[in-house]
N, C-alpha and C. Protein backbone atom coordinates (compact mmCIF):
# COMPACT_ATOMS: atom_id res chain seq x y z
N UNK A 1 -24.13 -21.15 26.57
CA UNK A 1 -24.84 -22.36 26.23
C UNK A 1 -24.56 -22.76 24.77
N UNK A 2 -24.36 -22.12 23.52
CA UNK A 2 -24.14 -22.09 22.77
C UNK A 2 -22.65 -22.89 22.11
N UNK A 3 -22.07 -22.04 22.76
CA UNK A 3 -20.53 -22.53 23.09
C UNK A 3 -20.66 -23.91 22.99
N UNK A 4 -20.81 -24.19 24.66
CA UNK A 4 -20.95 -25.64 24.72
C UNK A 4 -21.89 -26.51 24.08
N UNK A 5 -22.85 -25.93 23.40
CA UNK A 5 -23.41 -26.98 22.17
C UNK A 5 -22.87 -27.08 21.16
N UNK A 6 -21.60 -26.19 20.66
CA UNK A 6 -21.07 -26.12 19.48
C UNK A 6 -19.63 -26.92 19.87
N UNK A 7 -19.10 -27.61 21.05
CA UNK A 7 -17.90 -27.88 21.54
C UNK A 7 -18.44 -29.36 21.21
N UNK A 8 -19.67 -29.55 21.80
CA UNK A 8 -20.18 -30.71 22.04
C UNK A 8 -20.17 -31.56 20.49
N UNK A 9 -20.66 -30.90 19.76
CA UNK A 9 -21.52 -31.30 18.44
C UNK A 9 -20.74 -29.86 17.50
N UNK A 10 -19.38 -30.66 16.81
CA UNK A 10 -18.49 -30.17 15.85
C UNK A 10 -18.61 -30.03 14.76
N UNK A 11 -20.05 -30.53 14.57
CA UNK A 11 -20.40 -30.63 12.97
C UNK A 11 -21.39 -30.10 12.38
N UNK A 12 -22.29 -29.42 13.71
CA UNK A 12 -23.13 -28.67 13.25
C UNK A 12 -22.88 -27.08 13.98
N UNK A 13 -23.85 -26.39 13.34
CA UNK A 13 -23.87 -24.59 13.60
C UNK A 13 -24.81 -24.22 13.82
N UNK A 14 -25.27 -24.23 15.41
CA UNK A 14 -26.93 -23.74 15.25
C UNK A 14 -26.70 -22.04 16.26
N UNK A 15 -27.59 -21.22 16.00
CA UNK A 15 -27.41 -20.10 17.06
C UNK A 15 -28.26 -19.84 18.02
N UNK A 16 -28.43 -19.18 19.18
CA UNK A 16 -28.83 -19.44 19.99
C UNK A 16 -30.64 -19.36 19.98
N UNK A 17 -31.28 -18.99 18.73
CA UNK A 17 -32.84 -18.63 18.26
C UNK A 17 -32.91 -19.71 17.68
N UNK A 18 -32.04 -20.31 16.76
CA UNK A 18 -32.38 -21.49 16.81
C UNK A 18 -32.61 -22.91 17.90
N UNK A 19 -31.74 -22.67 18.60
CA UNK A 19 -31.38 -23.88 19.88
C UNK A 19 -33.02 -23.43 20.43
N UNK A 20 -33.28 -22.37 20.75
CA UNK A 20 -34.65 -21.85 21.67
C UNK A 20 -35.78 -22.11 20.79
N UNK A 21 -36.04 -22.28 20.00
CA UNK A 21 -37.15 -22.67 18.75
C UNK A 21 -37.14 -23.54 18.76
N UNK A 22 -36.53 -25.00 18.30
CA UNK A 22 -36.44 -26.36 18.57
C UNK A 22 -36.73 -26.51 20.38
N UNK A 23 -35.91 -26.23 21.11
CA UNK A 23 -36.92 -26.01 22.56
C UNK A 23 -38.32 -26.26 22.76
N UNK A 24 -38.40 -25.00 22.39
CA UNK A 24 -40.25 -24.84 22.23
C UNK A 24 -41.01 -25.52 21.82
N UNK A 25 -40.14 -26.12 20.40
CA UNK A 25 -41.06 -26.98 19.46
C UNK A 25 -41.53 -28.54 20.01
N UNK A 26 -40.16 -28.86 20.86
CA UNK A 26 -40.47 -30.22 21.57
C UNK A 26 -41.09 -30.12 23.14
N UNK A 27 -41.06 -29.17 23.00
CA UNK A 27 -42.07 -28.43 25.11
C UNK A 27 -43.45 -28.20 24.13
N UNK A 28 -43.57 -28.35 23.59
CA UNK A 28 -45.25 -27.75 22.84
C UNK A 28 -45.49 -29.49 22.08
N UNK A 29 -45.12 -30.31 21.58
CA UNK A 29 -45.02 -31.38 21.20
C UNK A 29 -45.50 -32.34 22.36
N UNK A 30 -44.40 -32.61 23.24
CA UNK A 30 -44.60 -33.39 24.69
C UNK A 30 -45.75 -33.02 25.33
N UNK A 31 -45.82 -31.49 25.41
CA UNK A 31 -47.28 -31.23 26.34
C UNK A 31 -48.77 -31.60 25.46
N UNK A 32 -48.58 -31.50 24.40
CA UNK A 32 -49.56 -32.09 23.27
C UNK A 32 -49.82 -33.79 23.79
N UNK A 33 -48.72 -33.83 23.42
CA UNK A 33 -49.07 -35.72 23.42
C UNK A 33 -49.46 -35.84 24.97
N UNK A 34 -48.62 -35.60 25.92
CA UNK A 34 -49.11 -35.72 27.07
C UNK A 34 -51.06 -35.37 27.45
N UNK A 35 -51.32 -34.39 26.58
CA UNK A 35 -53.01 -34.15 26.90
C UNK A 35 -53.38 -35.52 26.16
N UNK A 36 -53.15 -36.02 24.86
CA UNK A 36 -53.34 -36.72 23.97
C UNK A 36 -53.07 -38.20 24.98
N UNK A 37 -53.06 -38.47 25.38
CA UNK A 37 -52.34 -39.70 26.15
C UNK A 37 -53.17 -39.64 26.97
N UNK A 38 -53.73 -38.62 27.90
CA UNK A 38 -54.81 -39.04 29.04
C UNK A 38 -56.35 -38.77 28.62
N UNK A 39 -56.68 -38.65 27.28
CA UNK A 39 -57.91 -39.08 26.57
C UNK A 39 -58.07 -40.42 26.62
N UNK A 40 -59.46 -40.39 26.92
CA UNK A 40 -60.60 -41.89 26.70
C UNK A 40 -60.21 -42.55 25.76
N UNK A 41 -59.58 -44.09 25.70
CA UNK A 41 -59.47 -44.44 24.64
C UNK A 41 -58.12 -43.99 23.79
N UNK A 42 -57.29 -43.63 23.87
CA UNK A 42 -56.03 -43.56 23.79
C UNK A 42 -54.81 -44.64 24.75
N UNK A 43 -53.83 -44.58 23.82
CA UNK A 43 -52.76 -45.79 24.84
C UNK A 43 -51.47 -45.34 24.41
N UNK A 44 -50.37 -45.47 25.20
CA UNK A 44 -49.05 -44.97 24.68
C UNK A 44 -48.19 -46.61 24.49
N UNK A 45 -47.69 -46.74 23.38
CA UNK A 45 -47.02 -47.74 22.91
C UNK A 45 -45.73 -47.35 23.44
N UNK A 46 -44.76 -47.82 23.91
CA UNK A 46 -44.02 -47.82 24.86
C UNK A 46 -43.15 -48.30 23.46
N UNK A 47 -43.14 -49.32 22.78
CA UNK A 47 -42.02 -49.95 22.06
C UNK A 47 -42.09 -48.96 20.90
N UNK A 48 -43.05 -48.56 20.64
CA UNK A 48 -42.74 -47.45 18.91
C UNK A 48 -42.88 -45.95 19.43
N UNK A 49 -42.95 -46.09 20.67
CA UNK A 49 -43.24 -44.15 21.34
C UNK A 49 -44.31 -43.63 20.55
N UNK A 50 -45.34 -43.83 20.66
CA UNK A 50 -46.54 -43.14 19.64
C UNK A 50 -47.93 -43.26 20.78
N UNK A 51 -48.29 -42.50 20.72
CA UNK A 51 -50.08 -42.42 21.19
C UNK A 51 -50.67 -43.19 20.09
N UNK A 52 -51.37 -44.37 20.43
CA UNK A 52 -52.57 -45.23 19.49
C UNK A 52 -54.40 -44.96 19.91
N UNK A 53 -54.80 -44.87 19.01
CA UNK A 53 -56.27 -45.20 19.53
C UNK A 53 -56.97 -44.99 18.21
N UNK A 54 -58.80 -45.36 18.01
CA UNK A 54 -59.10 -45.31 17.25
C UNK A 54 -59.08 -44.22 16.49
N UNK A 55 -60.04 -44.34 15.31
CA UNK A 55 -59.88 -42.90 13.90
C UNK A 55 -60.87 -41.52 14.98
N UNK A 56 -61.85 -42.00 15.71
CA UNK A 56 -62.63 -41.16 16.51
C UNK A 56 -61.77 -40.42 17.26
N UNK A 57 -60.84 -41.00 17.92
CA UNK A 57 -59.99 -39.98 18.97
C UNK A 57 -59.20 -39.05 18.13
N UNK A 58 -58.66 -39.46 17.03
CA UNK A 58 -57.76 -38.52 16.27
C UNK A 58 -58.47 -37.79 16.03
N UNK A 59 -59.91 -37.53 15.71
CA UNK A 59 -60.61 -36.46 14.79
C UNK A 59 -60.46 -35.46 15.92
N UNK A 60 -61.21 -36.01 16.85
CA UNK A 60 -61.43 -35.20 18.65
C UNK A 60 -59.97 -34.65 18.69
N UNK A 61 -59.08 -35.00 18.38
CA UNK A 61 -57.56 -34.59 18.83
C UNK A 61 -57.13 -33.73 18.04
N UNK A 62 -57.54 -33.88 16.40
CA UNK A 62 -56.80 -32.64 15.50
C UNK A 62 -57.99 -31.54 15.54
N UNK A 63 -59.40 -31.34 16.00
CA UNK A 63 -60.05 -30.32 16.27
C UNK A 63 -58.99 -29.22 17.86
N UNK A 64 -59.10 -30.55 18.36
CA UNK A 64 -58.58 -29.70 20.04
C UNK A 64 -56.80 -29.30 19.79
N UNK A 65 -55.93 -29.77 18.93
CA UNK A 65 -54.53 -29.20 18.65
C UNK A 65 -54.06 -30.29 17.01
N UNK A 66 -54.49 -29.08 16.15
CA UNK A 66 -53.95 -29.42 14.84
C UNK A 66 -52.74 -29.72 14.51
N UNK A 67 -52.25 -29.17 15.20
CA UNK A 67 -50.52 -29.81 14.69
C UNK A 67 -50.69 -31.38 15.35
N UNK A 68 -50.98 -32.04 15.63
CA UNK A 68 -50.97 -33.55 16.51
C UNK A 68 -51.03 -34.41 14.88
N UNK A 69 -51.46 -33.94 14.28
CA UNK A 69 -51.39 -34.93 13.01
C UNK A 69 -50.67 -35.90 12.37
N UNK A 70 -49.79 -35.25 12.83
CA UNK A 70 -48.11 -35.59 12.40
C UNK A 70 -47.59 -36.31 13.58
N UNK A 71 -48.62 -36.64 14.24
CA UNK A 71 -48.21 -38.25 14.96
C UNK A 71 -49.51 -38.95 15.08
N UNK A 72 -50.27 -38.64 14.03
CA UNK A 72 -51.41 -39.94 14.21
C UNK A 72 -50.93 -41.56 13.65
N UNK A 73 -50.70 -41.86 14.63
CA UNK A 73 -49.71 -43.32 14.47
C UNK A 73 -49.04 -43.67 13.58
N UNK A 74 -48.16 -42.50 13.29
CA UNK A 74 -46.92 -42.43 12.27
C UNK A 74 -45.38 -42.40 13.22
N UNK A 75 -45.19 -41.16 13.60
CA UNK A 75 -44.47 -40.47 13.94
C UNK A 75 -44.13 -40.48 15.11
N UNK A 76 -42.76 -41.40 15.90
CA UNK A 76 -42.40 -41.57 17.30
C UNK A 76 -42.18 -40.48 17.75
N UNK A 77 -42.21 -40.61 18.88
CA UNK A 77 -41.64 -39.59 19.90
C UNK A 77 -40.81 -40.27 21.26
N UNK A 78 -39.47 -40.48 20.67
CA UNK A 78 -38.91 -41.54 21.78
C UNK A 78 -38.31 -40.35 22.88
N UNK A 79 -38.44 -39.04 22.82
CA UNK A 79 -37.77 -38.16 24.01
C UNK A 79 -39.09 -37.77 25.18
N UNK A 80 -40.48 -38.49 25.10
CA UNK A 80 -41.14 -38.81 25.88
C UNK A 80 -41.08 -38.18 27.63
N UNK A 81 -40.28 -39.55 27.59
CA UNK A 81 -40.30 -39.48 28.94
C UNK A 81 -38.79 -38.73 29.58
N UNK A 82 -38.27 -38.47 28.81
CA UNK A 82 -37.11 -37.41 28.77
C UNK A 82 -37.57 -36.43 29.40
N UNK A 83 -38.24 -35.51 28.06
CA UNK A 83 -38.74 -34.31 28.49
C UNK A 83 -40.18 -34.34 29.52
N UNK A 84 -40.51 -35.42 29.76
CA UNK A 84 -41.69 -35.47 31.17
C UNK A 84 -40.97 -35.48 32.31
N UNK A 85 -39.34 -35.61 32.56
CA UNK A 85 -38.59 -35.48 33.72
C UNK A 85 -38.35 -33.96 33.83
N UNK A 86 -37.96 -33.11 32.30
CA UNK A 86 -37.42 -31.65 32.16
C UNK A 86 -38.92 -31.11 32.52
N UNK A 87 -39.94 -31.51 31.96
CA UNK A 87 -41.29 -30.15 32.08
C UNK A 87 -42.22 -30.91 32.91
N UNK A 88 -42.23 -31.80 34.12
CA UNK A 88 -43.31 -31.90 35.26
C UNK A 88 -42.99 -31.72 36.35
């Protein structure tokens, strides 16, 4: 697998703990937003890839998974519905 990510993409050098860490990081991300998305009062913006809703839902959201912060209507996430085809 490695191989062929390094055949693919000539310009970078990643090894295989790395490739599996970034993995994780966006399977733990997606499943986040995905809980985050079927809260009361939440909406998924389709044109900027972001979960919106008021300052109340974010508080409720960084108690229940702290790392979510870093997309309180900043931070897209356009591999969405990508990875909702790879992890459902």
């Amino acid at each position: 697998m490695v191989k062929e990510f390094h055949v693919r993409n000539k310009y970078v050098s990643f090894t295989m703990d790395r490739i599996q860490d970034k993995e994780g990081q966006l399977k733990r991300d997606y499943k986040m937003l995905k809980a985050a998305r079927q809260q009361s009062g939440s909406s998924w913006n389709e044109k900027r890839n972001v979960v919106e809703g008021p300052p109340t839902l974010w508080e409720n959201q960084m108690v229940t998974f702290p790392k979510i912060k870093k997309f309180n209507n900043k931070a897209t996430f356009p591999l969405f519905d990508a990875l909702g085809e790879l992890y459902d």
